[in-house]
Protein backbone atom coordinates (compact mmCIF):
# COMPACT_ATOMS: atom_id res chain seq x y z
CA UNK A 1 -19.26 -67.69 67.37
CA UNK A 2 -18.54 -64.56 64.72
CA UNK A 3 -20.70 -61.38 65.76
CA UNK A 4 -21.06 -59.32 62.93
CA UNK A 5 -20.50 -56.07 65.01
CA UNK A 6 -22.19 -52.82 63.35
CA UNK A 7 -22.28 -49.54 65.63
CA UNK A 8 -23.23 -47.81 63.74
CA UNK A 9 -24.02 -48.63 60.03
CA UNK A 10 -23.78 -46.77 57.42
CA UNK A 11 -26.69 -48.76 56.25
CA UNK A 12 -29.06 -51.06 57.87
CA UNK A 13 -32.12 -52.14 56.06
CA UNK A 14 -34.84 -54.60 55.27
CA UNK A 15 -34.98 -56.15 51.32
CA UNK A 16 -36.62 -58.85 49.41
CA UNK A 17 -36.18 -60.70 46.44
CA UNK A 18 -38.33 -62.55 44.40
CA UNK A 19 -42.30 -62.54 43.37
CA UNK A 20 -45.03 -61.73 46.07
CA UNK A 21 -45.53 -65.39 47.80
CA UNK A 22 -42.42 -66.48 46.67
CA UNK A 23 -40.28 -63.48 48.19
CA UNK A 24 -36.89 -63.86 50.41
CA UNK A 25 -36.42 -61.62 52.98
CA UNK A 26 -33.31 -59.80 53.91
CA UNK A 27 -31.43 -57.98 56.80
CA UNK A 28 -28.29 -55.84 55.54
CA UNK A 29 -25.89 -53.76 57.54
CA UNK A 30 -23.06 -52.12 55.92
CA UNK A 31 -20.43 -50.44 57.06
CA UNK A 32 -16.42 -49.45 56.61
CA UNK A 33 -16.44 -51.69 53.53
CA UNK A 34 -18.34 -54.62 55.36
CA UNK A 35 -21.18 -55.74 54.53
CA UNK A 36 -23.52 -58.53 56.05
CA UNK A 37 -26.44 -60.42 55.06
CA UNK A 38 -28.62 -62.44 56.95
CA UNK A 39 -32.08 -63.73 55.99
CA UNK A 40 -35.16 -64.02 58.13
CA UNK A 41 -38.86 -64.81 57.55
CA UNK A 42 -41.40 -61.90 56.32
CA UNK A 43 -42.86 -62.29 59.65
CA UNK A 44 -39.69 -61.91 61.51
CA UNK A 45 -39.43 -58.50 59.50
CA UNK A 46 -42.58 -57.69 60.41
CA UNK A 47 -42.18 -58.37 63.86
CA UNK A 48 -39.01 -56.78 64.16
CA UNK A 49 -40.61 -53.56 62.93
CA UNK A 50 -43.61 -53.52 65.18
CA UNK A 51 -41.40 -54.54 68.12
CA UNK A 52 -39.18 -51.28 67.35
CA UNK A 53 -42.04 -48.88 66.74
CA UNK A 54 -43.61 -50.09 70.22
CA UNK A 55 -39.35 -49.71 72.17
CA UNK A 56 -39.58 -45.96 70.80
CA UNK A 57 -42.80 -44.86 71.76
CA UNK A 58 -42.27 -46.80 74.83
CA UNK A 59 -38.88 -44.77 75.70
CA UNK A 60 -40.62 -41.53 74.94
CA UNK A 61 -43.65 -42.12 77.22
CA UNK A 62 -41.25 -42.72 79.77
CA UNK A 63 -39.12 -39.86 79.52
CA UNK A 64 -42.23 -37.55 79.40
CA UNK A 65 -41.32 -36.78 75.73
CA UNK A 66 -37.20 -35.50 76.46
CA UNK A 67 -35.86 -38.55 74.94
CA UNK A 68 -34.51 -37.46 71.41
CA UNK A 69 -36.92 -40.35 69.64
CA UNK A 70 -38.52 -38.66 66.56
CA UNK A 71 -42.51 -39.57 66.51
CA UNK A 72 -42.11 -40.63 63.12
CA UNK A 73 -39.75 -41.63 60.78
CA UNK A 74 -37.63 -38.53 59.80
CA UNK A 75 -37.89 -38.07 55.59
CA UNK A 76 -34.12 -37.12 55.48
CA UNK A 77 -33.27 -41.05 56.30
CA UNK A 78 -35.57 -42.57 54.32
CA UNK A 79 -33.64 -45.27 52.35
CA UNK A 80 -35.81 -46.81 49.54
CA UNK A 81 -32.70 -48.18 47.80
CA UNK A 82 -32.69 -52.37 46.73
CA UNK A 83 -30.58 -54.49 48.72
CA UNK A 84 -26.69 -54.45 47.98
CA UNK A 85 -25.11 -57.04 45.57
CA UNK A 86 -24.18 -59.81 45.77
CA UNK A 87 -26.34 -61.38 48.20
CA UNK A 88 -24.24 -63.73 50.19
CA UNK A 89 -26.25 -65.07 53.77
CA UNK A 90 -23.96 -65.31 56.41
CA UNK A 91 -26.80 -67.20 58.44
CA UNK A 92 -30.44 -67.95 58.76
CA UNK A 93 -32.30 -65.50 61.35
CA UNK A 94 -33.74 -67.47 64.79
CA UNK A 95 -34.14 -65.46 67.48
CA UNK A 96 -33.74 -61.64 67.75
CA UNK A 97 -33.61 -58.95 70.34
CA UNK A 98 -34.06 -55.62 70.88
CA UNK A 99 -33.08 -53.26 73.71
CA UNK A 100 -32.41 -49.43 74.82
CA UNK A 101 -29.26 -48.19 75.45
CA UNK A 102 -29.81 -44.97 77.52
CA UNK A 103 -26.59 -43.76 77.99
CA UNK A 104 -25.83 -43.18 74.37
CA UNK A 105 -29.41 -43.37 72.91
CA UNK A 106 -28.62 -45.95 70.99
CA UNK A 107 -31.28 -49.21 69.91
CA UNK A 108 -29.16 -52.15 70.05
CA UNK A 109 -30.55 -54.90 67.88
CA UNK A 110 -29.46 -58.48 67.70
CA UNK A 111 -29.89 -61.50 65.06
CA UNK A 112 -29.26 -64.62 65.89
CA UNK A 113 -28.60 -67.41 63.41
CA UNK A 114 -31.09 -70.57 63.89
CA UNK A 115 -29.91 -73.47 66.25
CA UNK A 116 -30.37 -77.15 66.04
CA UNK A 117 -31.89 -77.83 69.53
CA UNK A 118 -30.46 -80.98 69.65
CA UNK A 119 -26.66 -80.07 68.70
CA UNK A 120 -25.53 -79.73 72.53
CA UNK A 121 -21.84 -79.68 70.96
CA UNK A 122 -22.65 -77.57 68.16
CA UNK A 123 -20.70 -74.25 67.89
CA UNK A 124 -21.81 -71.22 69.34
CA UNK A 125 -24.55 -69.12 67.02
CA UNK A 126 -23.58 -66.24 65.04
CA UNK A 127 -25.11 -62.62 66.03
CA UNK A 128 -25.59 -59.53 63.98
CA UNK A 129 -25.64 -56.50 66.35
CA UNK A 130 -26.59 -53.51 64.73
CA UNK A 131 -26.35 -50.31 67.23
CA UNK A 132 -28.92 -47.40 65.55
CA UNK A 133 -30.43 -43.99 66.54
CA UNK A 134 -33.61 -43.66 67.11
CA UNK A 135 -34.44 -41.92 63.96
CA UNK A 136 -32.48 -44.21 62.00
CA UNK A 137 -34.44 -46.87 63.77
CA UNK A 138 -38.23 -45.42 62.79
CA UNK A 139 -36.74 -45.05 59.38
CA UNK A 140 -35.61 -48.84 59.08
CA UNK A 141 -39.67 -49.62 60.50
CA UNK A 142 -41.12 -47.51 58.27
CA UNK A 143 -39.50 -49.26 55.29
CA UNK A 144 -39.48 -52.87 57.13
CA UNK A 145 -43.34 -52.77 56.84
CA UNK A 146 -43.87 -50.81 53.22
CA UNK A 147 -41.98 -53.57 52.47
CA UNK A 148 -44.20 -56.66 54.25
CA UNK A 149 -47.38 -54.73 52.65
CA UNK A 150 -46.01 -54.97 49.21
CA UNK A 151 -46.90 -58.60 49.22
CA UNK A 152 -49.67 -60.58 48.15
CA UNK A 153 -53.36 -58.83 49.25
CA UNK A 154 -55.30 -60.33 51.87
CA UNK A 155 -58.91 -62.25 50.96
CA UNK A 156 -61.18 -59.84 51.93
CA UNK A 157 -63.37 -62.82 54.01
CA UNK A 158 -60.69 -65.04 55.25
CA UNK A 159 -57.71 -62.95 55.44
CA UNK A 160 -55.14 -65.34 53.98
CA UNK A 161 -53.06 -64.24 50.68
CA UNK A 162 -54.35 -64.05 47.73
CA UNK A 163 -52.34 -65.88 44.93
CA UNK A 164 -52.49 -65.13 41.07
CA UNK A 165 -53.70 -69.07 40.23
CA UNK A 166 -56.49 -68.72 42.73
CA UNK A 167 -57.24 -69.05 46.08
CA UNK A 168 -59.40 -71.40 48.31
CA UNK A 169 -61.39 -69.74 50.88
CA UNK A 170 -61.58 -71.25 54.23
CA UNK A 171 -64.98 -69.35 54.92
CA UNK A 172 -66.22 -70.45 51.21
CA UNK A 173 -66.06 -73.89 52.58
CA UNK A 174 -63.82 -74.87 50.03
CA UNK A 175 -65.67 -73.49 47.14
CA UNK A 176 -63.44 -71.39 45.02
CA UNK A 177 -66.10 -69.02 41.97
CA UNK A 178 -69.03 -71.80 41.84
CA UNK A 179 -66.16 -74.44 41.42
CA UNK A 180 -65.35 -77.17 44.37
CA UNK A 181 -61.67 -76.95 45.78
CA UNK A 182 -60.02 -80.17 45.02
């Protein structure tokens, strides 16, 4: 099983490439002249960066605001840079987890690559770990879900995506501007 082993990065975002509804999404960590790729679904990205946002305030609340977690993402970290070249995926994103490391204030986030359920025999997944600060953390959410907005805009009735060829409604009944769906 190869753990790609980042504590810390020098660099850990979120990326995409591609048109809105045909996007692929991206986790890169870089650091000491590594650099790792793996690729996850927009909602995984999404999730990830709700799931952090909710560990932070959740440490804070509990330390009765002593815990060195910034409210918000601090401007100085911002990274609005594209992803690094070339794009080579080391693995396909499954499962992730996310956890609080108290004694060195550390997030620890994990990756790991998607299983065949089946494959008993099958070698052992591979894991990105990615050890962050907090700030560096709120920074990576903050960008994680600028970057899951960007996409398509919702229907304002049903909610789905909206696509550039059209779109059929669910609450139009299948009716798309006076035409029927086929």
């Amino acid at each position: 099983m190869p753990v790609f082993d980042y504590d810390p990065p020098d660099r850990f975002v979120a990326g995409a490439l591609g048109q809105p509804g045909a996007r692929a999404f991206f986790l890169q960590a870089r650091a000491e002249g590594r650099l790792t790729t793996v690729a996850l679904e927009k909602l995984q990205v999404e999730a990830l960066a709700g799931r952090l946002d909710e560990l932070l305030d959740e440490v804070l609340r509990k330390s009765g605001g002593t815990a060195h977690v910034p409210a918000l993402a601090p401007a100085d970290l911002a990274d609005n840079g594209p992803l690094e070249q070339p794009i080579d995926e080391e693995f396909r994103v499954g499962t992730m987890a996310l956890g609080w490391d108290e004694e060195d204030a550390k997030v620890v986030i994990e990756a790991q690559e998607i299983v065949d359920e089946d494959d008993f025999e099958g070698p052992e997944p591979a894991v990105l770990r990615v050890r962050i600060t907090a700030g560096v953390a709120r920074a990576f959410s903050q960008r994680a879900l600028r970057l899951v907005a960007a996409g398509r805009p919702p229907c304002p009735l049903c909610g789905q995506p909206l696509d550039a060829a059209g779109h059929i409604c669910v609450r139009l009944n299948g009716y798309r501007g006076g035409e029927v769906a086929s």
